[in-house]
N, C-alpha and C. Protein backbone atom coordinates (compact mmCIF):
# COMPACT_ATOMS: atom_id res chain seq x y z
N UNK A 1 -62.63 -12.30 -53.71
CA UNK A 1 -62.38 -10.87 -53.77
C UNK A 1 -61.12 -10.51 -53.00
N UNK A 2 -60.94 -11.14 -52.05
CA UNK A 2 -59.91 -10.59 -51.20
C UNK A 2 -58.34 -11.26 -51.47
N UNK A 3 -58.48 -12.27 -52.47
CA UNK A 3 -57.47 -12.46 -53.32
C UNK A 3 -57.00 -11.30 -54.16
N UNK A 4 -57.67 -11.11 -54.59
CA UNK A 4 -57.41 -9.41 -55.59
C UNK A 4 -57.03 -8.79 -54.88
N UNK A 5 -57.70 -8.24 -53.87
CA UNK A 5 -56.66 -7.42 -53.22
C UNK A 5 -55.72 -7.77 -52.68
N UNK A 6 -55.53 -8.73 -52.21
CA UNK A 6 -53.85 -9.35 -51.34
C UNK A 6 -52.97 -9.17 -52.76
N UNK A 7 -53.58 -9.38 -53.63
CA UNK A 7 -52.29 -9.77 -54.64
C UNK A 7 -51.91 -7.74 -55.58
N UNK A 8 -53.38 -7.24 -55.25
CA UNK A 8 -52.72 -6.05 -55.19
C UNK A 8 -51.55 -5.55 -54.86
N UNK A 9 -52.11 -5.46 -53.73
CA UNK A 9 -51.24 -4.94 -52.04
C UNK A 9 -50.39 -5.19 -52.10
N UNK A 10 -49.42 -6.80 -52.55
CA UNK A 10 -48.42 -7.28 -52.86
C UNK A 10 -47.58 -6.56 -53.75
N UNK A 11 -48.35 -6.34 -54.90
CA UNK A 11 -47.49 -5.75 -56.19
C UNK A 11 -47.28 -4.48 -56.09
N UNK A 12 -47.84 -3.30 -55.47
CA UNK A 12 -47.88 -2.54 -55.01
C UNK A 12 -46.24 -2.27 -53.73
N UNK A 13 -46.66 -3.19 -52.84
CA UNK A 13 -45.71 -3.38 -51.99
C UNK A 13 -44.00 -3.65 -52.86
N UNK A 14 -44.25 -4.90 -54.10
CA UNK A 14 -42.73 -4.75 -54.14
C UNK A 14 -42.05 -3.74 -55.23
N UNK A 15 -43.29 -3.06 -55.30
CA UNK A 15 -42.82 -1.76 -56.60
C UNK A 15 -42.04 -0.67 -55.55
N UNK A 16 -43.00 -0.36 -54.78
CA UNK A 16 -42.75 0.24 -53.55
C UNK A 16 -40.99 0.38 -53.52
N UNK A 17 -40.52 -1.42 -52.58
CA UNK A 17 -39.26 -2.11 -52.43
C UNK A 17 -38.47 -1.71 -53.32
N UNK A 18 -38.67 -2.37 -54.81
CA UNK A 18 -37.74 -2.27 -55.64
C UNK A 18 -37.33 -0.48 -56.10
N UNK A 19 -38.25 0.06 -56.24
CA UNK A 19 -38.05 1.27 -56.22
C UNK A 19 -36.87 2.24 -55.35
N UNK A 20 -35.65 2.82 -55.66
CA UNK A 20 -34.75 3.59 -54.94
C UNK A 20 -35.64 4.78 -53.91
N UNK A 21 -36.60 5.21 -54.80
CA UNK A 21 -37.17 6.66 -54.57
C UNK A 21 -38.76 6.37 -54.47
N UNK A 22 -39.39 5.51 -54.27
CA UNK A 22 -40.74 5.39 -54.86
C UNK A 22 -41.45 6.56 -54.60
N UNK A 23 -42.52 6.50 -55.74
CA UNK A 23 -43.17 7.89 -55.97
C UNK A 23 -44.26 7.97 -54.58
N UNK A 24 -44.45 9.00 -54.41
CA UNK A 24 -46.25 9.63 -52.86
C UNK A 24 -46.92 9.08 -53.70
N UNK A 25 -47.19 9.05 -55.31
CA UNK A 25 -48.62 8.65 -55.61
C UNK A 25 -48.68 6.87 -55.43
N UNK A 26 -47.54 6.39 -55.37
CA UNK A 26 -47.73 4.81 -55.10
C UNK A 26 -47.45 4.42 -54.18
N UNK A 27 -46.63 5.24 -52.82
CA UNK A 27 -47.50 5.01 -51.60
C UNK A 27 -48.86 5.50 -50.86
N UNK A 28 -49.31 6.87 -51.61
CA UNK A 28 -50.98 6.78 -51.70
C UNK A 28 -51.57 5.49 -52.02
N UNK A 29 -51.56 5.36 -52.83
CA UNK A 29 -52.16 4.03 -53.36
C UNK A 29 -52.26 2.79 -52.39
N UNK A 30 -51.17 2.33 -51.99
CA UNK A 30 -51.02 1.09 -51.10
C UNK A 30 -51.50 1.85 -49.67
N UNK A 31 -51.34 2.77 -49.25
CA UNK A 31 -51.94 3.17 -48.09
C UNK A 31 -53.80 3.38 -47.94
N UNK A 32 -54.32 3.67 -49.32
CA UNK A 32 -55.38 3.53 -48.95
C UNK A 32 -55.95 2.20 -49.46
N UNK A 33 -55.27 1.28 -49.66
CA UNK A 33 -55.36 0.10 -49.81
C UNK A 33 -55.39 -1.05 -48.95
N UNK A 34 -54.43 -0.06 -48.18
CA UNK A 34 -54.06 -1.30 -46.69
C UNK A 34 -55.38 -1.70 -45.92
N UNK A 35 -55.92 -2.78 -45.78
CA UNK A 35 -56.99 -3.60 -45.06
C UNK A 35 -56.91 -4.06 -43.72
N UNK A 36 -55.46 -4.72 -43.15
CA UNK A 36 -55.21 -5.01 -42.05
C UNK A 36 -53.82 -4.84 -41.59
N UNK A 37 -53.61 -5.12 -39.99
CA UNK A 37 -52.17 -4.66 -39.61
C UNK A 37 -51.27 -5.27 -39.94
N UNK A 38 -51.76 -6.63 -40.52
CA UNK A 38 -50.73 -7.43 -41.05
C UNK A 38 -49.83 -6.66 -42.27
N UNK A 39 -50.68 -5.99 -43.09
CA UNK A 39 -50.75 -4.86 -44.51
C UNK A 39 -50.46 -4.07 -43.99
N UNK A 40 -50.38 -3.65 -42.67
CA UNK A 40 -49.78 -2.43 -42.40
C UNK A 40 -48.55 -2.84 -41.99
N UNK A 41 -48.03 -3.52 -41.11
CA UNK A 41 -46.78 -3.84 -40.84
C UNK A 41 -45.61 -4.22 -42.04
N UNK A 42 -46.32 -4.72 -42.61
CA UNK A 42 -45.53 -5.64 -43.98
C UNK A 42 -44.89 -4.23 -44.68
N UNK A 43 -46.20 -3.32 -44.72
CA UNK A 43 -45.81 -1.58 -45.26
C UNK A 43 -44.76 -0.91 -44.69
N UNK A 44 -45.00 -0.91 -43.07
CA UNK A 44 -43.61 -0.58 -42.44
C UNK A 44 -42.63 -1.32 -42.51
N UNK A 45 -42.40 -2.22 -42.48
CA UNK A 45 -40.90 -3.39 -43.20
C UNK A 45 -40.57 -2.77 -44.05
N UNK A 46 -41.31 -2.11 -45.22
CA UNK A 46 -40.75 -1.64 -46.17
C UNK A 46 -39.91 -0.17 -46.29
N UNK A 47 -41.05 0.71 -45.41
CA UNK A 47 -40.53 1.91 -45.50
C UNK A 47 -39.20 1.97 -44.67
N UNK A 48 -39.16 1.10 -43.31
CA UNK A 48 -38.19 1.29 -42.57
C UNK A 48 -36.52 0.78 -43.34
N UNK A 49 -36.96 -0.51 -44.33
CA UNK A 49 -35.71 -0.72 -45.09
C UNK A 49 -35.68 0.65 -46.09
N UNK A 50 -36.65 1.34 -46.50
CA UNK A 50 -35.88 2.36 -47.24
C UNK A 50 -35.49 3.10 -46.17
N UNK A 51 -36.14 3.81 -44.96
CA UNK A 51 -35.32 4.60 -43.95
C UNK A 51 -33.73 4.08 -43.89
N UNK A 52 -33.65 2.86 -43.58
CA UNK A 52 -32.24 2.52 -42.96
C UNK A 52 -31.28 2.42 -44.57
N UNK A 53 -31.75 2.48 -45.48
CA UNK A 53 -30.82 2.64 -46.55
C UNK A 53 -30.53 3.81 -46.82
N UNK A 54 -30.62 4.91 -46.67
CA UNK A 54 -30.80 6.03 -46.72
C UNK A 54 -29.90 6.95 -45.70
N UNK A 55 -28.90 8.03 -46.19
CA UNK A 55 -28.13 8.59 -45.42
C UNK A 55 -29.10 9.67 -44.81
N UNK A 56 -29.98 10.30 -45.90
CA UNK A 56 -30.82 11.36 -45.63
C UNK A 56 -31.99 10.98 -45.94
N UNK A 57 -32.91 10.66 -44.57
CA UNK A 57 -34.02 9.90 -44.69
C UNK A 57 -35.02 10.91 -45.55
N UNK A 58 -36.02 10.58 -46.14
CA UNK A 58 -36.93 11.56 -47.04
C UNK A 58 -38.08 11.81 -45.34
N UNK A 59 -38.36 13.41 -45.35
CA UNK A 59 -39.44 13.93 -43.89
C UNK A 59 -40.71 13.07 -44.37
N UNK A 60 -41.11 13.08 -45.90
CA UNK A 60 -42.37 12.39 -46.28
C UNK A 60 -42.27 11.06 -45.60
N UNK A 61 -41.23 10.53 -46.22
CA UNK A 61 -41.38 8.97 -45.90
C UNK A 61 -41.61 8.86 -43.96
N UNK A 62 -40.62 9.70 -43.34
CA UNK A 62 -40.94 9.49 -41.72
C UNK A 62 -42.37 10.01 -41.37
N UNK A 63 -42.92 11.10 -42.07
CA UNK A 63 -43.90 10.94 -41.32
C UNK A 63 -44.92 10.27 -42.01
N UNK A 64 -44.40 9.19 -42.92
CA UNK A 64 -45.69 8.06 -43.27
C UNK A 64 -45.75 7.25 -42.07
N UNK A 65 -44.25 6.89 -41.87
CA UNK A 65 -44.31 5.84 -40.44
C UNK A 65 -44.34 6.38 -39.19
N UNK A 66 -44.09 7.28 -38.98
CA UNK A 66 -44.71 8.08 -37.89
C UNK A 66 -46.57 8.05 -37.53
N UNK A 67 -47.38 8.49 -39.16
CA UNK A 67 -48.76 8.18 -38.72
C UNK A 67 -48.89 6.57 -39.15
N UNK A 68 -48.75 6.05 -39.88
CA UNK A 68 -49.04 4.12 -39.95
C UNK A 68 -48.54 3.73 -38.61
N UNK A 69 -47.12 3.90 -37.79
CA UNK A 69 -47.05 3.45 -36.39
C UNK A 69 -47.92 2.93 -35.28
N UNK A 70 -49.48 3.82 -35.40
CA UNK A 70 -50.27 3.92 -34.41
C UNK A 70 -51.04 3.09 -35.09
N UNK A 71 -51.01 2.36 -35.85
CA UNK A 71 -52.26 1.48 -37.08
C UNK A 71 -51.48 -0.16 -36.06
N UNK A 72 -50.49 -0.06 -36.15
CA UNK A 72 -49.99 -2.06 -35.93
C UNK A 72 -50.83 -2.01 -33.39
């Protein structure tokens, strides 16, 4: 079972990545998906490379990592 979800979480995660703009409903998704801090950190790797690509960070996206922060 927990193969399924890792491999979720994964695909989820590099839609996320590849995505310029990714949509709230598919980081809803992977957020209530996330199982452990490992899944949570791996999540912040991500958001923070979209933060740092970004001239004008999106307020949504900071305060995803603002509340996930207190999760690692």
């Amino acid at each position: 079972m927990a193969e399924g979800h890792d491999r979720y979480v994964e695909y989820v995660l590099e839609r996320i990545r590849d995505d310029r703009y990714p949509s709230m409903q598919l980081m809803d998704r992977v957020e209530a998906a996330l199982a452990s801090r490992e899944e949570v950190r791996a999540y912040l790797d991500v958001l923070f490379e979209k933060l740092d690509d970004s001239r004008y960070p999106s307020k949504d996206m900071m305060d995803r990592v603002a509340r996930l922060a207190y999760l690692t």
